[in-house]
Protein backbone atom coordinates (compact mmCIF):
# COMPACT_ATOMS: atom_id res chain seq x y z
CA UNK A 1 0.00 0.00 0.00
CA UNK A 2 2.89 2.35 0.96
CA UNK A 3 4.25 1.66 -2.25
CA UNK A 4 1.39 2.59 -4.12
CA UNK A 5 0.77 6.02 -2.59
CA UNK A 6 4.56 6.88 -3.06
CA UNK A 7 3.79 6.35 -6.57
CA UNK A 8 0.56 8.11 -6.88
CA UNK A 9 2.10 11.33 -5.07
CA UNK A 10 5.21 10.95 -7.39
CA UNK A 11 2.80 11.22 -10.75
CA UNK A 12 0.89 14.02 -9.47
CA UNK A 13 4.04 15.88 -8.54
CA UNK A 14 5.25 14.92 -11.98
CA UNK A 15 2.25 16.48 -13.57
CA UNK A 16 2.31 19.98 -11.14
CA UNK A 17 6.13 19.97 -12.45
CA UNK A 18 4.92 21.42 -15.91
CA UNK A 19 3.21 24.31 -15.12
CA UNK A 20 0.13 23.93 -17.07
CA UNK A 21 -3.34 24.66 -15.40
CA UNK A 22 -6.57 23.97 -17.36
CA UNK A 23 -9.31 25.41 -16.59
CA UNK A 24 -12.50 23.96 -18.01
CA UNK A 25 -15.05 25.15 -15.82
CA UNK A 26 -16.49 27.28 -18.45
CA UNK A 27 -17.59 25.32 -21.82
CA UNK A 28 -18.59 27.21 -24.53
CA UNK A 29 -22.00 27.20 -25.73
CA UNK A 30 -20.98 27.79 -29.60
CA UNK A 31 -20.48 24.82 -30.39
CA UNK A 32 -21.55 21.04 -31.87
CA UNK A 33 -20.53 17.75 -32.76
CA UNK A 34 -17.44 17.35 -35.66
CA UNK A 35 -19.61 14.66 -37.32
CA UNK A 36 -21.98 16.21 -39.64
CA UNK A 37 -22.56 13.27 -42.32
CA UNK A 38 -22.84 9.66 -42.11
CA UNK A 39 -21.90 7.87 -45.77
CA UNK A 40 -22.83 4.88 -47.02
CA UNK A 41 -20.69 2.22 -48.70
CA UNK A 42 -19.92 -0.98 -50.37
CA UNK A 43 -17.22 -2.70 -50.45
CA UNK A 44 -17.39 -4.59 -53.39
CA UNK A 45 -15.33 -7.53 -51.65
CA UNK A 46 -15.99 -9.88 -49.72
CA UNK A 47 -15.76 -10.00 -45.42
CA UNK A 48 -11.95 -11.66 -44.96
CA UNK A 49 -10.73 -8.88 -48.15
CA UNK A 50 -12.92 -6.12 -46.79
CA UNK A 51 -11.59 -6.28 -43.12
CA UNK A 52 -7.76 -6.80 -44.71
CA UNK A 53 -8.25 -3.62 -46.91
CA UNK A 54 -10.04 -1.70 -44.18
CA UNK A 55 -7.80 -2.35 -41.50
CA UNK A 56 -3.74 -3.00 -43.55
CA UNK A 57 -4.89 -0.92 -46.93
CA UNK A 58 -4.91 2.58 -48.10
CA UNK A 59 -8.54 3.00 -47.17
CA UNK A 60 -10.20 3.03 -43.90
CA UNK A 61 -14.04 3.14 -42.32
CA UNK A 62 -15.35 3.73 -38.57
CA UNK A 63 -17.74 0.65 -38.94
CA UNK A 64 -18.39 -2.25 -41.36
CA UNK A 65 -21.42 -4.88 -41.38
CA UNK A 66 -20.66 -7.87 -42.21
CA UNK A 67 -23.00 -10.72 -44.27
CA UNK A 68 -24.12 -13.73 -42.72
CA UNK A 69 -23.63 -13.06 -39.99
CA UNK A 70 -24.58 -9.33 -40.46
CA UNK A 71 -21.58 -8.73 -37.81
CA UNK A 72 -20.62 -4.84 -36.92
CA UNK A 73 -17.20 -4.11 -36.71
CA UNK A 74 -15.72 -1.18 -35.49
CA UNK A 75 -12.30 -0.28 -37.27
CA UNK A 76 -11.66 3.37 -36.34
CA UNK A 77 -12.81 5.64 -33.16
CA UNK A 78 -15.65 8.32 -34.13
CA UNK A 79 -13.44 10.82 -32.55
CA UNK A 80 -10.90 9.64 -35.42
CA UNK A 81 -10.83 10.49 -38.90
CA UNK A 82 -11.37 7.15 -41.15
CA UNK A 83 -9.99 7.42 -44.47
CA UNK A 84 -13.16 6.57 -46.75
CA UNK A 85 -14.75 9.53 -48.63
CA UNK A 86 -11.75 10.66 -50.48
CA UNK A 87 -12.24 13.42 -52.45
CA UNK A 88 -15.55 14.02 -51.93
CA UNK A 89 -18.31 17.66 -51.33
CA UNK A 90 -21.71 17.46 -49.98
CA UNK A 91 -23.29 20.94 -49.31
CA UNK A 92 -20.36 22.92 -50.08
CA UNK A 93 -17.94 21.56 -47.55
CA UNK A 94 -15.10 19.13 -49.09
CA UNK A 95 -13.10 16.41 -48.19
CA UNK A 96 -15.55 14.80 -45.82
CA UNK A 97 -13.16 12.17 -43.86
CA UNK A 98 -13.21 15.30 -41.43
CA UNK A 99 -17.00 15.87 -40.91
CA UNK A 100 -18.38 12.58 -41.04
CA UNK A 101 -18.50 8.71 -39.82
CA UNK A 102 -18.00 6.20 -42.87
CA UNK A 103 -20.08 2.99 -42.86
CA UNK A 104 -18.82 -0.08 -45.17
CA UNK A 105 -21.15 -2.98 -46.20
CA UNK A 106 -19.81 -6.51 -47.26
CA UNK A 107 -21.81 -6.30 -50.69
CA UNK A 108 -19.90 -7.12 -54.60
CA UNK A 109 -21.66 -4.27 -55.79
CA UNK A 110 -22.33 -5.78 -59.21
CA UNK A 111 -21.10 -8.18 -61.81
CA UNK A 112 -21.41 -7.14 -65.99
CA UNK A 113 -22.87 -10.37 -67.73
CA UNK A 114 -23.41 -10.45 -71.51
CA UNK A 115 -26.91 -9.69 -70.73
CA UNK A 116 -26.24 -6.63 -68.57
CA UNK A 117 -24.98 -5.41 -65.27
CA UNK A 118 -26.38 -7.48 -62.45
CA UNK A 119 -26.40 -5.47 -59.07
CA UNK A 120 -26.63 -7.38 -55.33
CA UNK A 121 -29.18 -6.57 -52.77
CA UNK A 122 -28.25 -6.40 -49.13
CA UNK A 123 -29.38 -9.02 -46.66
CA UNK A 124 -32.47 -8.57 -44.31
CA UNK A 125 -29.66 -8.79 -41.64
CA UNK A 126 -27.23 -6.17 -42.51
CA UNK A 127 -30.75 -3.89 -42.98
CA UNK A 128 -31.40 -4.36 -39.63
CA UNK A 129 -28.17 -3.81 -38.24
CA UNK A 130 -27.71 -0.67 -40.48
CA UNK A 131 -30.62 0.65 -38.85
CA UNK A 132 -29.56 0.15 -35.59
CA UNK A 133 -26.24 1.22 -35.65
CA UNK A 134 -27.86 4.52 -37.58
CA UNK A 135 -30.09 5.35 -34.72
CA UNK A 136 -27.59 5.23 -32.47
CA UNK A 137 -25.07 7.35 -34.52
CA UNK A 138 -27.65 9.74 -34.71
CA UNK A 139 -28.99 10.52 -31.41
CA UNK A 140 -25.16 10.67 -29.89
CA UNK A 141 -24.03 12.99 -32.50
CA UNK A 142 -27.71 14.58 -33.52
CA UNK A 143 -27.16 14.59 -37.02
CA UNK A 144 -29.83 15.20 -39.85
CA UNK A 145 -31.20 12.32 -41.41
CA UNK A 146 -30.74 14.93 -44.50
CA UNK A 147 -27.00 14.41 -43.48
CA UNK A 148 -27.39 10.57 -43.89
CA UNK A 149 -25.98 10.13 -47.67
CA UNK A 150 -24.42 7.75 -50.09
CA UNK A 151 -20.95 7.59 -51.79
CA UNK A 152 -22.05 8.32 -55.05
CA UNK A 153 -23.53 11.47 -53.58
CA UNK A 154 -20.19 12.93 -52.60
CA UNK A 155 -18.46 11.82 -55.51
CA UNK A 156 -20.83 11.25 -58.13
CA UNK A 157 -18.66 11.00 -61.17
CA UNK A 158 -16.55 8.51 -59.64
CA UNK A 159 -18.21 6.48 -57.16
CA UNK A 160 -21.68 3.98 -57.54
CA UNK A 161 -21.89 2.84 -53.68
CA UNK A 162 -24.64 2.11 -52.40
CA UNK A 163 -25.83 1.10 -55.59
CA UNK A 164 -29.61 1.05 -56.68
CA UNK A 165 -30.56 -1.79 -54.44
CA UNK A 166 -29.61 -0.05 -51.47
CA UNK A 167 -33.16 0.40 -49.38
CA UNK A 168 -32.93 4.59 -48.48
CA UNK A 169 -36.35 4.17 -48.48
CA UNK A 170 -36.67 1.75 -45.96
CA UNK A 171 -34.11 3.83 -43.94
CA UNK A 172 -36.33 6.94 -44.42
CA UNK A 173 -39.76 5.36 -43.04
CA UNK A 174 -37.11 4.57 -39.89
CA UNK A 175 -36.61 8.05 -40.00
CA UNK A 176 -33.15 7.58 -41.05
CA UNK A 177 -33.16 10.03 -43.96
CA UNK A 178 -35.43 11.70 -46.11
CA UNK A 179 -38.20 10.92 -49.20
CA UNK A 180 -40.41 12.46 -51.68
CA UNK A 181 -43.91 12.43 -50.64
CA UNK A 182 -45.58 10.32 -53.64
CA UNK A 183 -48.60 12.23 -54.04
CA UNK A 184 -46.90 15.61 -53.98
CA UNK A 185 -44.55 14.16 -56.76
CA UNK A 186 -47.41 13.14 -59.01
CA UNK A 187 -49.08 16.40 -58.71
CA UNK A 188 -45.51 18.45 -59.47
CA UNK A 189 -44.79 15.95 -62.40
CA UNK A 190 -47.79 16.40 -64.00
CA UNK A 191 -46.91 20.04 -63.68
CA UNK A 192 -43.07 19.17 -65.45
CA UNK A 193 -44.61 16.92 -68.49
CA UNK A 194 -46.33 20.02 -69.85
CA UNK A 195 -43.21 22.87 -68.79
CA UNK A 196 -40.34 21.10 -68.80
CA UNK A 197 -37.87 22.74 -66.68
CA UNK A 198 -34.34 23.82 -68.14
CA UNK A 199 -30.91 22.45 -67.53
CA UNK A 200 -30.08 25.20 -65.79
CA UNK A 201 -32.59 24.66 -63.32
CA UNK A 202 -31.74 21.27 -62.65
CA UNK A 203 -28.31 22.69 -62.23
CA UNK A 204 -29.49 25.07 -59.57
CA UNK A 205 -32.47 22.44 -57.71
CA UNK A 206 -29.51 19.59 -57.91
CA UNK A 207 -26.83 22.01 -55.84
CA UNK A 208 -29.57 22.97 -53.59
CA UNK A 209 -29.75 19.52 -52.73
CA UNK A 210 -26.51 19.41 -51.74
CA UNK A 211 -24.33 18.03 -54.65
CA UNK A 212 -21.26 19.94 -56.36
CA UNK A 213 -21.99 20.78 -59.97
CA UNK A 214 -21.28 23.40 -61.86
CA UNK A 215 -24.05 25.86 -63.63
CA UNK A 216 -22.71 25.76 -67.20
CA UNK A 217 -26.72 25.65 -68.10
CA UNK A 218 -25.62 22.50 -70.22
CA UNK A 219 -26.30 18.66 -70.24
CA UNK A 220 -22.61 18.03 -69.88
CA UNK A 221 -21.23 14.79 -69.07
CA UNK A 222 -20.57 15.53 -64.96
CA UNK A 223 -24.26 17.35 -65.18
CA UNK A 224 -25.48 13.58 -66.30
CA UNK A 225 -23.20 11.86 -63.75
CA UNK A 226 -25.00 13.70 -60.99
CA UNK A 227 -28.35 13.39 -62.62
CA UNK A 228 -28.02 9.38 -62.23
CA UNK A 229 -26.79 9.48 -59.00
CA UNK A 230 -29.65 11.63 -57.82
CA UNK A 231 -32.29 9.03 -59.56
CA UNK A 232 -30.04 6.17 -58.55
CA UNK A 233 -31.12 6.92 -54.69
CA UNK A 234 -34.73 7.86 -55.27
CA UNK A 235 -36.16 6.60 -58.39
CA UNK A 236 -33.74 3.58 -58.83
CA UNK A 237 -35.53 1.03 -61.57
CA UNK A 238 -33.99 4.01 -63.78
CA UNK A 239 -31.41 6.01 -63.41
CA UNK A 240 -29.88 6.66 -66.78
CA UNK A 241 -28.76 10.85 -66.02
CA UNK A 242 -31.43 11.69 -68.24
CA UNK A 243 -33.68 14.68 -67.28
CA UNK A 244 -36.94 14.17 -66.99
CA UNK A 245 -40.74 15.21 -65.52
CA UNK A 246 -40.70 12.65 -62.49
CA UNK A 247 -36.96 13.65 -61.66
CA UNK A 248 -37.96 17.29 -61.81
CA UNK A 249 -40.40 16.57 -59.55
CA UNK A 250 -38.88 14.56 -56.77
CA UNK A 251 -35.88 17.41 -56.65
CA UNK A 252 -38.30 19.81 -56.21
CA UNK A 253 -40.29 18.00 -53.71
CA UNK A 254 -37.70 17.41 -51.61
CA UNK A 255 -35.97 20.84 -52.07
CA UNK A 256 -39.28 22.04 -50.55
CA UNK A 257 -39.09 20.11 -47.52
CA UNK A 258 -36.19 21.76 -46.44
């Protein structure tokens, strides 16, 4: 016992030693959590590869779910930043390894056949866990469920993850993220078949959103890229970058309900 208070007296007197005297007796109000976002991924590989490249690669997440069973790992403390957005804007901030908590999902993505690209659905399993792990994310760092977004929303000329089979709907009756209200849709895209709005519009209603594209007032090839991966997420039996009345709609629907 003597030995152990002769050590515990030595350590404090260690720390007086320096000098330094912190005071934190008055937190400021002006402030919130760093974690703004919460995106979604794939990993295109399977567990054993996506827990080697996760964990040894070039690439990192806070959590991946696993497939059969739908185990969650934890690779990286929130209070760390995880290595999975790249370059990536949402909103007008960049680089979003800073602001937000990556999630991975064991899923191959897809496979191109000779009769087409064949994409995977998730498991009922990871769903669930997804969910949970969500709501919990969520109430300790009170983010939006706007803030709850995909891969290919950050980077939509590069990335596809989640992928069309990915359930945001499902997510959004949780209230894990937003959706167009159907009826409202039908009503504005009835609206949009007879004055179709212009590319420049889109442009504008698509940056509102949140994506980074540029207003050239063009259908340029990024302008398409961002296109698909706004349909890919909320109208996703087609999502070809094309614009149309029902897009026009939904974007405007859910601009509204901001």
């Amino acid at each position: 016992m003597k030995k152990l208070i002769t050590a515990l007296l030595l350590l404090t007197l260690a720390g007086c030693s320096s000098g330094l005297r912190i005071d934190r007796n008055h937190p400021s109000a002006n402030q919130d959590s760093r974690i703004q976002f919460v995106v979604l991924h794939y990993t295109n590989a399977s567990l054993e590869r996506s827990l080697a490249l996760l964990t040894h690669g070039e690439v990192s997440s806070h959590y991946l779910i696993g497939d059969g069973p739908a185990t969650v790992y934890q690779l990286v403390d929130e209070n760390r930043r995880a290595w999975h957005a790249g370059d990536s804007q949402w909103q007008g901030r960049t680089w979003l390894n800073s602001s937000s908590i990556g999630i991975e999902i064991v899923n191959p993505g897809y496979t191109d056949t000779p009769n087409g690209r064949v994409w995977h659905p998730y498991s009922e399993a990871q769903v669930q866990a997804l969910i949970a792990l969500l709501r919990d994310i969520v109430k300790r760092n009170n983010i939006d469920p706007r803030h709850i977004i995909g891969h290919s929303d950050i980077a939509p000329l590069r990335k596809l993850d989640p992928g069309p089979l990915f359930p945001w709907k499902r997510l959004a009756d949780a209230g894990l993220g937003i959706w167009p209200d159907a009826t409202a849709v039908a009503r504005q895209q009835a609206y949009f078949a007879v004055s179709p709005p212009t590319i420049g519009w889109y442009q504008q209603q698509l940056a509102r959103f949140g994506y980074a594209i540029e207003q050239t007032g063009e259908l340029d090839v990024a302008t398409r890229h961002v296109i698909a991966a706004f349909q890919m997420r909320f109208r996703p039996q087609r999502f070809d970058g094309q614009p149309d009345a029902q897009t026009a709609a939904m974007l405007q629907v859910l601009n509204r309900k901001r």
